[in-house]
Protein backbone atom coordinates (compact mmCIF):
# COMPACT_ATOMS: atom_id res chain seq x y z
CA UNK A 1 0.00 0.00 0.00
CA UNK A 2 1.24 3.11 -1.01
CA UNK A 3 2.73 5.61 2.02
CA UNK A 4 0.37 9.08 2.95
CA UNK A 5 1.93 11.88 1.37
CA UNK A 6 -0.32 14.41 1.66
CA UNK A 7 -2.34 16.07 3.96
CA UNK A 8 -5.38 17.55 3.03
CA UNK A 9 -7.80 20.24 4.53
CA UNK A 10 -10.78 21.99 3.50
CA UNK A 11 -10.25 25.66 5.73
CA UNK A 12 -13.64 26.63 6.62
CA UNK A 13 -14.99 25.29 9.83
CA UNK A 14 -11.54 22.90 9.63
CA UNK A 15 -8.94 24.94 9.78
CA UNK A 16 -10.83 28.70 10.71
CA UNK A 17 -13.85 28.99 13.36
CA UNK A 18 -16.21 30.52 11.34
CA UNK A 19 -18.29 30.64 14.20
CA UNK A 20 -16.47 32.63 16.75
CA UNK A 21 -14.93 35.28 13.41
CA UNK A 22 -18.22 35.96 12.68
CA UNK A 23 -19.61 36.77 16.36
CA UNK A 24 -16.77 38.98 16.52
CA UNK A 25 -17.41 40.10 12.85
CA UNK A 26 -20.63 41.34 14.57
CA UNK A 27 -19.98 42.64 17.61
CA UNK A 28 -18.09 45.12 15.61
CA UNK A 29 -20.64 46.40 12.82
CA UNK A 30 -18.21 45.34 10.37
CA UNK A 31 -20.88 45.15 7.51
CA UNK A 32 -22.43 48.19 8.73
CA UNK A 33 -19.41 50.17 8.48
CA UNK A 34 -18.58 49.07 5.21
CA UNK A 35 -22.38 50.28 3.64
CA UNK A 36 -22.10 53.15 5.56
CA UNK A 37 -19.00 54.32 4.09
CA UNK A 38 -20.36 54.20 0.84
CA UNK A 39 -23.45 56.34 1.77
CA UNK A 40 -25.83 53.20 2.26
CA UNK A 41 -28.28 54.48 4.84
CA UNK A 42 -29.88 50.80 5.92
CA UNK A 43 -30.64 50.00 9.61
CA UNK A 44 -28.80 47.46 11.02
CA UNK A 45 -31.65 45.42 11.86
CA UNK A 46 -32.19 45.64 8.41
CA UNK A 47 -29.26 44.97 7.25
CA UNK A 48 -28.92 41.60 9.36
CA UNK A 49 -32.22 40.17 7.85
CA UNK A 50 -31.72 40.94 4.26
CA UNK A 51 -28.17 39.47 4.67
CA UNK A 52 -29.35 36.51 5.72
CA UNK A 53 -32.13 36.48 2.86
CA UNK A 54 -29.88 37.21 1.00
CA UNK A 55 -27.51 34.37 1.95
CA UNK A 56 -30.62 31.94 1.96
CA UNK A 57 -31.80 33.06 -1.76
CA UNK A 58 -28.24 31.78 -3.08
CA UNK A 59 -27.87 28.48 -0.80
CA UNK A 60 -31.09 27.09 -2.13
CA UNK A 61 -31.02 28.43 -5.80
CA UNK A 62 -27.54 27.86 -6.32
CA UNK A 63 -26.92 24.47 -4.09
CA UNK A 64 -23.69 22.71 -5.66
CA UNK A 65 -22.87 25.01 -7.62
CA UNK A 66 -19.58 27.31 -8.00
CA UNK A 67 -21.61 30.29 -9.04
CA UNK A 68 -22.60 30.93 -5.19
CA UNK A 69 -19.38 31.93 -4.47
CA UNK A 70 -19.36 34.74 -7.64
CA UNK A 71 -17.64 37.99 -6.49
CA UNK A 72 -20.32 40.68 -5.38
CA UNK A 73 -23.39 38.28 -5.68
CA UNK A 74 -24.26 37.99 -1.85
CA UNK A 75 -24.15 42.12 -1.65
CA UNK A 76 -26.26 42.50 -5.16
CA UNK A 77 -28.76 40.44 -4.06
CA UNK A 78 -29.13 42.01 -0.55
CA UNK A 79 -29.38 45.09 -1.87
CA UNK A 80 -32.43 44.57 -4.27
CA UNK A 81 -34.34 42.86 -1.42
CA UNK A 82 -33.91 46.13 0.30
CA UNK A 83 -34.71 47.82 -2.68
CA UNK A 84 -31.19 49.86 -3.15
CA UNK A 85 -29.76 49.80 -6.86
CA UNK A 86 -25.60 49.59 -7.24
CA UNK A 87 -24.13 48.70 -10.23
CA UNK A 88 -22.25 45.03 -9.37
CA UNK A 89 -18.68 46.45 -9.69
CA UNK A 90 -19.41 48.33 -6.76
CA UNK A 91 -21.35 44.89 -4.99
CA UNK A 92 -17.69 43.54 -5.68
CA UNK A 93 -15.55 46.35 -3.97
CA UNK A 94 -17.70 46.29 -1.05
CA UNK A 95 -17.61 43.17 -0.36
CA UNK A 96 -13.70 42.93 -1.02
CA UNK A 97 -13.45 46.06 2.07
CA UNK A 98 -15.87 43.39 4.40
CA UNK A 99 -13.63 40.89 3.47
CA UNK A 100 -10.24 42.16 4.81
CA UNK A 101 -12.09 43.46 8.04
CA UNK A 102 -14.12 40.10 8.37
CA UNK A 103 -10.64 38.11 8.13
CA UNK A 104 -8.51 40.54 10.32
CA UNK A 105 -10.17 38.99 13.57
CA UNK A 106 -9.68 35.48 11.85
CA UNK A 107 -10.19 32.77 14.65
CA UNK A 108 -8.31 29.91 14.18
CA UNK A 109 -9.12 26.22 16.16
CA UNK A 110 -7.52 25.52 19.07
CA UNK A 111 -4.04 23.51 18.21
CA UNK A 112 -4.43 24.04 15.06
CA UNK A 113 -1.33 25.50 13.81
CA UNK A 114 0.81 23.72 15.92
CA UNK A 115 -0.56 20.25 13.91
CA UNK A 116 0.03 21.82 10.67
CA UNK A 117 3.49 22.85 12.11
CA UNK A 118 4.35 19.41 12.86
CA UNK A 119 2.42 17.52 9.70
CA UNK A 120 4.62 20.35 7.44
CA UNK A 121 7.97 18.35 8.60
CA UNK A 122 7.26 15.12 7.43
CA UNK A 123 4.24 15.31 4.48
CA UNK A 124 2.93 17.67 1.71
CA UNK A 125 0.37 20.13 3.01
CA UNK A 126 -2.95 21.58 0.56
CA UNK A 127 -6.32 23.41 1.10
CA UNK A 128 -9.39 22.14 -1.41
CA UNK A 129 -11.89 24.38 -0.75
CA UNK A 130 -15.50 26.04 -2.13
CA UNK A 131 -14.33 29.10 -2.59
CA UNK A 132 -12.64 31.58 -4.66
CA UNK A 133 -8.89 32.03 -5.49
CA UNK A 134 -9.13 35.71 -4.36
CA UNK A 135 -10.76 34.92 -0.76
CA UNK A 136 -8.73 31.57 0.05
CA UNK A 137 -5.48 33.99 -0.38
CA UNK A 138 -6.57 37.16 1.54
CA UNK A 139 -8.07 33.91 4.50
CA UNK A 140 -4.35 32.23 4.42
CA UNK A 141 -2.33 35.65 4.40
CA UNK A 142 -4.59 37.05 7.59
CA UNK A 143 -4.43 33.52 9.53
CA UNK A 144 -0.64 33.39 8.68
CA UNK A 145 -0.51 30.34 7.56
CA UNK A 146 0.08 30.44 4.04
CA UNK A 147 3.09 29.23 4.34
CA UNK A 148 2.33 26.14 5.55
CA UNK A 149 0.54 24.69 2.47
CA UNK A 150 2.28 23.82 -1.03
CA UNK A 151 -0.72 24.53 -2.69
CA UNK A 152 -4.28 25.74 -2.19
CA UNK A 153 -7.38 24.46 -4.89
CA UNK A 154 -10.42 26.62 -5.06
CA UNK A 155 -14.13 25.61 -6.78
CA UNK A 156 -14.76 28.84 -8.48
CA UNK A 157 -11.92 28.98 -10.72
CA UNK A 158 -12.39 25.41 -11.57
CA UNK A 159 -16.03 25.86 -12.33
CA UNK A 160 -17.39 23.04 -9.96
CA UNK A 161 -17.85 22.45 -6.28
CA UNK A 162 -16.20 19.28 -4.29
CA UNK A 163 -19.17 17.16 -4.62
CA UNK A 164 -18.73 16.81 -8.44
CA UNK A 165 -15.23 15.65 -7.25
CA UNK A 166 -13.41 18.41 -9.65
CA UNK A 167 -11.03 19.73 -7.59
CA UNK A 168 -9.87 16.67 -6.06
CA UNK A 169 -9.19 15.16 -9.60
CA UNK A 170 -7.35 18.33 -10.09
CA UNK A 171 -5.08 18.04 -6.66
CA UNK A 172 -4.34 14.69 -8.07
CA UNK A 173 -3.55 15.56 -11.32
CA UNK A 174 -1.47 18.69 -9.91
CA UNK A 175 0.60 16.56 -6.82
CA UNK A 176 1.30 13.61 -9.70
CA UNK A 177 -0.26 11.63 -6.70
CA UNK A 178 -2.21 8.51 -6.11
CA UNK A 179 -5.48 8.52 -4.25
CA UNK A 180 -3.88 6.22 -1.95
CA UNK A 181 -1.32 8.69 -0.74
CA UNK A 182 -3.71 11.28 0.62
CA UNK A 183 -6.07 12.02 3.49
CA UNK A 184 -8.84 14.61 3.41
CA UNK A 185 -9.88 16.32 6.28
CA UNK A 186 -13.19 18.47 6.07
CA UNK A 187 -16.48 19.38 8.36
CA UNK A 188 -18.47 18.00 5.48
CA UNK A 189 -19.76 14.74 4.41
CA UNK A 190 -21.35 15.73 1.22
CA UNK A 191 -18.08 18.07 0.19
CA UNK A 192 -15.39 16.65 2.08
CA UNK A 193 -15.95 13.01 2.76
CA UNK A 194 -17.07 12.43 -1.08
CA UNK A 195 -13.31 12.25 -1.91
CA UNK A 196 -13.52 8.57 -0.78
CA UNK A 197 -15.16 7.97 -3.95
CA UNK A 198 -11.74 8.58 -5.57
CA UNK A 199 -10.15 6.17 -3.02
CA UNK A 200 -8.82 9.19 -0.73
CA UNK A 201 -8.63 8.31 3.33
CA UNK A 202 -11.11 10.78 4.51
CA UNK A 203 -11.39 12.45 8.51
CA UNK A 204 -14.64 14.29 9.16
CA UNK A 205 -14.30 17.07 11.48
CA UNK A 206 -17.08 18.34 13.42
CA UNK A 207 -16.54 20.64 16.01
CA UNK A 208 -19.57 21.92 16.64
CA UNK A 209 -20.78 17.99 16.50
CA UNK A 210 -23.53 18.88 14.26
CA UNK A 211 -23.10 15.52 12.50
CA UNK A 212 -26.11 13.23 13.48
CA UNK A 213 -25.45 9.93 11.35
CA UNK A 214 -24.00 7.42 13.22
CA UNK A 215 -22.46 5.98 10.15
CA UNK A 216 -19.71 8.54 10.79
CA UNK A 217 -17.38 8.92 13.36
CA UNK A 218 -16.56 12.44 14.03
CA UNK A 219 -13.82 14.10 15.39
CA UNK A 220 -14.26 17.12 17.42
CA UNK A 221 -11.08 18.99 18.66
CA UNK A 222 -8.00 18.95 17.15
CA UNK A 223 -5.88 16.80 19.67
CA UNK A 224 -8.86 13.79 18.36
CA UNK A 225 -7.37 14.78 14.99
CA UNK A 226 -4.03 14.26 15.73
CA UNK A 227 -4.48 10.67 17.44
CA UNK A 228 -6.68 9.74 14.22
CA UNK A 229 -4.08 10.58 11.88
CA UNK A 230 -1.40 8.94 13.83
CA UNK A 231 -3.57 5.81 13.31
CA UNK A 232 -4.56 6.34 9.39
CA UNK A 233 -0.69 6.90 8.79
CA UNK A 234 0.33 4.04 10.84
């Protein structure tokens, strides 16, 4: 059997809290800033619910695809629920400004960097992720960990999600590797555990143990993670 080579994560809700950067992301009016300093006058109760209308709208009409993560779509959207017209180049700059504030207060899992600090020293390190190119950069550069990963694989620029099994066909094509000589760790079964079709080890990590079929067997804090990699590598 081929030896593990490479270490793979999926970063949101893996690697990042999304959780905890958010509460903090809203605790500071970060979004409301950001309209506000282009001369959006919305309340912020407002803003809140069409956000998450907004946010809603695209989950369910665009579920699996790569288009949900189109730059400026979430902010076009909210604003013509509230009735505001912006041309979608400005959509896209605002929601590039919420980005970098969003990310500066990035909270990162508990152990986690000092796993990827040991993994680094002895395998081959990548991100798959449903994202874009542009926001899995700015999320690795404000986390500083970018340097910890050979490579990073988005959706968007490959024009389909992980559960069409794209982008891991692409890390394998791109690493020259085997499915044998990888392990995928992700917080979803339907996006991250799917790579077993391919014959990749997968790890599902739940810390917020949302997971409720007991045909998996989650792991939920990073020191789990590093005892069930220590058995998967052998």
């Amino acid at each position: 059997m081929p030896k593990i080579k490479w270490i793979l994560f999926d970063w949101k809700d893996t690697i990042y809290d999304s959780v905890s950067t958010s509460k903090i992301a809203e605790r500071n009016n970060i979004q409301y800033a950001v309209f506000k300093k282009h001369g959006i006058n919305i309340r912020k109760d407002e803003l809140k619910k069409y956000y998450l209308l907004a946010k809603q709208f695209i989950e369910f009409n665009y579920k699996g695809s790569y288009k949900r993560h189109a730059p400026g779509l979430v902010y076009s959207k909210l604003l013509k629920l509230a009735g505001i017209k912006l041309s979608l180049a400005k959509c896209k700059q605002m929601e590039k400004e919420f980005d970098n504030l969003f990310f500066e207060n990035i909270v990162l899992f508990p152990g986690i960097t000092s796993l990827l600090k040991k993994l680094k020293k002895n395998y081959f390190l990548a991100v798959i992720s449903n994202t874009r190119k542009e926001r899995l950069r700015l999320v690795l550069k404000k986390s500083k960990l970018k340097d910890y990963f050979d490579f990073t694989i988005s959706s968007y620029e490959l024009k389909a999600e992980k559960s069409k099994l794209t982008p891991f066909k692409h890390f394998l094509k791109m690493a020259g590797a085997s499915p044998q000589e990888a392990i995928m760790i992700g917080n979803r079964i339907d996006e991250d555990l799917i790579a077993k079709k391919l014959g990749i080890k997968t790890i599902l990590f739940d810390y917020y143990k949302k997971n409720k079929d007991q045909k998996y067997k989650p792991i939920h804090s990073i020191s789990e993670l590093t005892k069930e990699l220590e058995m998967l590598i052998g």
